[in-house]
C-alpha atoms as a PDB file:
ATOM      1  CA  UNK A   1      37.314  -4.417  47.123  1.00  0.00           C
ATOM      2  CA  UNK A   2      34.552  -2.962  49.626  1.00  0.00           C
ATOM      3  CA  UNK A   3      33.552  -0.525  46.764  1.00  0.00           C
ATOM      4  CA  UNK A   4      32.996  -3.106  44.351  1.00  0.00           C
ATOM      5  CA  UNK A   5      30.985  -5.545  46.991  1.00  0.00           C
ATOM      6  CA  UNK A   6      28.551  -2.252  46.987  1.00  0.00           C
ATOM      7  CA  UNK A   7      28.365  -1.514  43.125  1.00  0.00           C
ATOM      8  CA  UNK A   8      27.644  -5.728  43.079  1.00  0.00           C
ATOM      9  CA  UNK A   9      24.661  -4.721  46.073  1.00  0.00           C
ATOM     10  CA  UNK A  10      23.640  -2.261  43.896  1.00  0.00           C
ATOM     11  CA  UNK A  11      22.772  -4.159  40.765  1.00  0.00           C
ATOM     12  CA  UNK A  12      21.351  -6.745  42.672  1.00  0.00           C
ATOM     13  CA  UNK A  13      18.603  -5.045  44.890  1.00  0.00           C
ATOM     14  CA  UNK A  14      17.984  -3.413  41.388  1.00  0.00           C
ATOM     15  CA  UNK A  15      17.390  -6.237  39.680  1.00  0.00           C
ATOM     16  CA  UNK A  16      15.587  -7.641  42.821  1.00  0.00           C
ATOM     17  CA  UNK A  17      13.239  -4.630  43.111  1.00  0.00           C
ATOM     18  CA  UNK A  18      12.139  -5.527  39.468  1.00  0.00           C
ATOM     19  CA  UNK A  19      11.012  -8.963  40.466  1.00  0.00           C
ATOM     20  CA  UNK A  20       9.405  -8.220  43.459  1.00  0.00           C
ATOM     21  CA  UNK A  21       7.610  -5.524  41.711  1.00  0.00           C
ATOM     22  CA  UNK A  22       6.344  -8.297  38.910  1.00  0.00           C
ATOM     23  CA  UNK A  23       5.223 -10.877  42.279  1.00  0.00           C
ATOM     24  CA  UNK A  24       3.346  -7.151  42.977  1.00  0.00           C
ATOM     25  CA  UNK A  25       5.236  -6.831  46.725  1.00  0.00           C
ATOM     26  CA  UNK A  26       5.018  -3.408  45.772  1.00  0.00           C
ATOM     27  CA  UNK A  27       7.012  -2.529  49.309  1.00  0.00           C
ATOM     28  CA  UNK A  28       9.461  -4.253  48.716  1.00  0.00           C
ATOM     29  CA  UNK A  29      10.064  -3.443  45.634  1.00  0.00           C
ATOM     30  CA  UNK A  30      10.196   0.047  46.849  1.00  0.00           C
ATOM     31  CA  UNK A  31      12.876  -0.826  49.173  1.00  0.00           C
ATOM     32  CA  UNK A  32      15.279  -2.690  46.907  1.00  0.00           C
ATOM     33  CA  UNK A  33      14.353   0.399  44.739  1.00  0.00           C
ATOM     34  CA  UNK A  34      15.913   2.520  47.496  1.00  0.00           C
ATOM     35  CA  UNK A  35      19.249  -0.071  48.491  1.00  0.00           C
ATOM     36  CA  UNK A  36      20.358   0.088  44.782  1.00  0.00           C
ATOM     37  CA  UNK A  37      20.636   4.050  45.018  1.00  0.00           C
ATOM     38  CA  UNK A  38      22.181   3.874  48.403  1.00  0.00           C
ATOM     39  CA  UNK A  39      24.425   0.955  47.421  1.00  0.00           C
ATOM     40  CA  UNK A  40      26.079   2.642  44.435  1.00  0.00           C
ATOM     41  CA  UNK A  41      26.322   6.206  46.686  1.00  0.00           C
ATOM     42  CA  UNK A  42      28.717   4.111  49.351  1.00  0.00           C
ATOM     43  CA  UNK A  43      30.515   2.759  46.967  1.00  0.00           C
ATOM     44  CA  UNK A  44      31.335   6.770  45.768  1.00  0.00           C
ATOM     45  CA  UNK A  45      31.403   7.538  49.086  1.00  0.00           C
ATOM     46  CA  UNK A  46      33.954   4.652  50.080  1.00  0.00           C
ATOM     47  CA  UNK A  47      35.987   5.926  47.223  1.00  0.00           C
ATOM     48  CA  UNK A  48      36.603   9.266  48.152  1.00  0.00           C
ATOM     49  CA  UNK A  49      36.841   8.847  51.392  1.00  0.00           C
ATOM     50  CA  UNK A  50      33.489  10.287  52.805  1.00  0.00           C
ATOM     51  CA  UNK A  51      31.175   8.901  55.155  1.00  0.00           C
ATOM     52  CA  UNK A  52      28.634   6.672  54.004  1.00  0.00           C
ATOM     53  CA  UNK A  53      26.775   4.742  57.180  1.00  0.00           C
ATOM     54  CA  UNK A  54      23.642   6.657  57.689  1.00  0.00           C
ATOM     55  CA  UNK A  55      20.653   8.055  56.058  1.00  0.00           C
ATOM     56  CA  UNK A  56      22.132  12.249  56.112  1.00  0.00           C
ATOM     57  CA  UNK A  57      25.283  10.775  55.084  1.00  0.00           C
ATOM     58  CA  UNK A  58      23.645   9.347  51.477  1.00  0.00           C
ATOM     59  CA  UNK A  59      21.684  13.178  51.233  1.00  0.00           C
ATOM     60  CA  UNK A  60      25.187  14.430  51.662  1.00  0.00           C
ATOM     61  CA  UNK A  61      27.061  12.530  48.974  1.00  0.00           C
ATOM     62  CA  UNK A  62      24.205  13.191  46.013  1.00  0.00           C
ATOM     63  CA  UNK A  63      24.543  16.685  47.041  1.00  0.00           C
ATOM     64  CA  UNK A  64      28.366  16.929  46.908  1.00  0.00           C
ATOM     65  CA  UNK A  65      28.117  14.916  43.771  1.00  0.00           C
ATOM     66  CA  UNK A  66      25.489  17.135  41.994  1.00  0.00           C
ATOM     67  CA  UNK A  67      28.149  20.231  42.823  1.00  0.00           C
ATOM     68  CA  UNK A  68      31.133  18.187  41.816  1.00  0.00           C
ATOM     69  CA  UNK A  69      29.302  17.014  38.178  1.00  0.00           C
ATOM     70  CA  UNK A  70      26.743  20.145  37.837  1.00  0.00           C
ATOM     71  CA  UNK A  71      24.297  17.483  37.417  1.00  0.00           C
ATOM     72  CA  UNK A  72      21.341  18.521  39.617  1.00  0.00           C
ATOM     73  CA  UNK A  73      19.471  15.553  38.538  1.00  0.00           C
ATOM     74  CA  UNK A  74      21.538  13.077  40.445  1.00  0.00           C
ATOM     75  CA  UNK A  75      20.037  14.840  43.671  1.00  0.00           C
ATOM     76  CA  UNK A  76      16.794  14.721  42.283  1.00  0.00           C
ATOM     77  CA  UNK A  77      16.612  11.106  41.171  1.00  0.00           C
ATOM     78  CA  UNK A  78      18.213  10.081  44.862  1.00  0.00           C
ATOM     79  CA  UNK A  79      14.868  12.146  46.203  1.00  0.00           C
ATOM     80  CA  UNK A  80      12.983   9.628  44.152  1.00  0.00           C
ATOM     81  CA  UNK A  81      15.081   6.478  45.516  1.00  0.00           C
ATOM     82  CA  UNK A  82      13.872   8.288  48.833  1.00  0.00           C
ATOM     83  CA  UNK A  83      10.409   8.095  48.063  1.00  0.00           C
ATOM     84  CA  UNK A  84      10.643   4.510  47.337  1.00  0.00           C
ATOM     85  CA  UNK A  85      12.339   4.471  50.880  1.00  0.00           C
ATOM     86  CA  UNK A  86       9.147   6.186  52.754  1.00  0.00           C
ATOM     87  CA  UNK A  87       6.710   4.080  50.187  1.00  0.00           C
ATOM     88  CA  UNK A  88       8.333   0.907  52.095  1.00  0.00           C
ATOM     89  CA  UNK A  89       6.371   1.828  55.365  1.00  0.00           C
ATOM     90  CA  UNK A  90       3.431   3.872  53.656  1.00  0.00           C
ATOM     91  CA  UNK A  91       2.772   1.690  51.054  1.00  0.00           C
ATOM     92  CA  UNK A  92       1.187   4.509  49.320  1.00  0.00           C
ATOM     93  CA  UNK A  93       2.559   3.998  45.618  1.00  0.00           C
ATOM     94  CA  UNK A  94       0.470   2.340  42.759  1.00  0.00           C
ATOM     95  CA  UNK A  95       2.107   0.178  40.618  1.00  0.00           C
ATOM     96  CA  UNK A  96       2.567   2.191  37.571  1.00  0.00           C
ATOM     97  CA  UNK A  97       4.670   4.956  40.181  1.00  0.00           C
ATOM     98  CA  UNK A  98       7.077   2.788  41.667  1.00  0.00           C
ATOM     99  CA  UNK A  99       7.676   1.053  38.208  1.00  0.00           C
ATOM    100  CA  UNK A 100       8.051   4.751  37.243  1.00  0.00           C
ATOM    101  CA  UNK A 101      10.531   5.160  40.074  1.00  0.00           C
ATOM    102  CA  UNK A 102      12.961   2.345  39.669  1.00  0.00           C
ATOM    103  CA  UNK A 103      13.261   3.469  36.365  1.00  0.00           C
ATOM    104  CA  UNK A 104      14.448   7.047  37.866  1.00  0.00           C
ATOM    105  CA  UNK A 105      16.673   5.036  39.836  1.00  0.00           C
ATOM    106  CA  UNK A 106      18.336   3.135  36.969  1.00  0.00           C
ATOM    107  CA  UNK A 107      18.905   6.385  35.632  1.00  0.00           C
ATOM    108  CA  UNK A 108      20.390   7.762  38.297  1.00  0.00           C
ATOM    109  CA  UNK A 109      23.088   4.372  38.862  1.00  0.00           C
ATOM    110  CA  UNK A 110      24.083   4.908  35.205  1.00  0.00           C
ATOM    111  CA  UNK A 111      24.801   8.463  35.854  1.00  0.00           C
ATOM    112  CA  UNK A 112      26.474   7.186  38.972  1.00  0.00           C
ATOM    113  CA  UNK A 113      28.433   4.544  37.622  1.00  0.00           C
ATOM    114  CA  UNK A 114      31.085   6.470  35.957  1.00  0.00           C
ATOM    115  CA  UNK A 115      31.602   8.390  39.085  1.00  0.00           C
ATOM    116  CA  UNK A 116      33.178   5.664  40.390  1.00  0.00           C
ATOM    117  CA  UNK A 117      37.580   5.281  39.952  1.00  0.00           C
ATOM    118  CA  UNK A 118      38.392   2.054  38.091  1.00  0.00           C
ATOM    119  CA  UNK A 119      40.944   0.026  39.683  1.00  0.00           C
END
């Protein structure tokens, strides 16, 4: 149940971070940017048993899923979702990036998404 309340979190600040991006609250954006990708890595996390409640933890799970799949570009598309993370108090991004960016992490949740067990 909690795993699927995250996955739901997920989708939403995604979906979120593309409107605020179009009302040009390019920080915020950023942020929501960055909750979708940590959202969908606790509900892995949750799943398997790992913990999930701070910032190392969410480093840890894209690395142990990168060696579990062999795909190193789930831990690079997370270090994007972490850009979008520091780009919430910098505020340092154009536009065109962070668009750029939530794209990356859309990739990365639909890389993600079958990581996760169906109940």
């Amino acid at each position: 149940m909690i795993t699927q309340q995250f996955q739901q979190a997920s989708e939403h600040f995604l979906a979120q971070a593309r409107r605020e991006l179009a009302a040009g609250d390019l920080p915020q954006a950023s942020e929501k940017g960055w909750g979708a990708a940590t959202q969908m890595l606790k509900a892995i996390a949750e799943q398997r048993g790992w913990e999930h409640n701070r910032h190392r933890h969410y480093h840890r799970t894209a690395s142990r899923l990168r060696a579990e799949t062999g795909d190193g570009d789930i831990f690079r598309l997370f270090s994007v979702a972490a850009a979008l993370h520091e780009n919430f108090y910098e505020n340092d991004m154009d536009a065109a990036l962070v668009a750029e960016s939530l794209d990356d992490v859309e990739t990365l949740l639909d890389k993600l998404r079958p990581l996760l067990i169906q109940a």
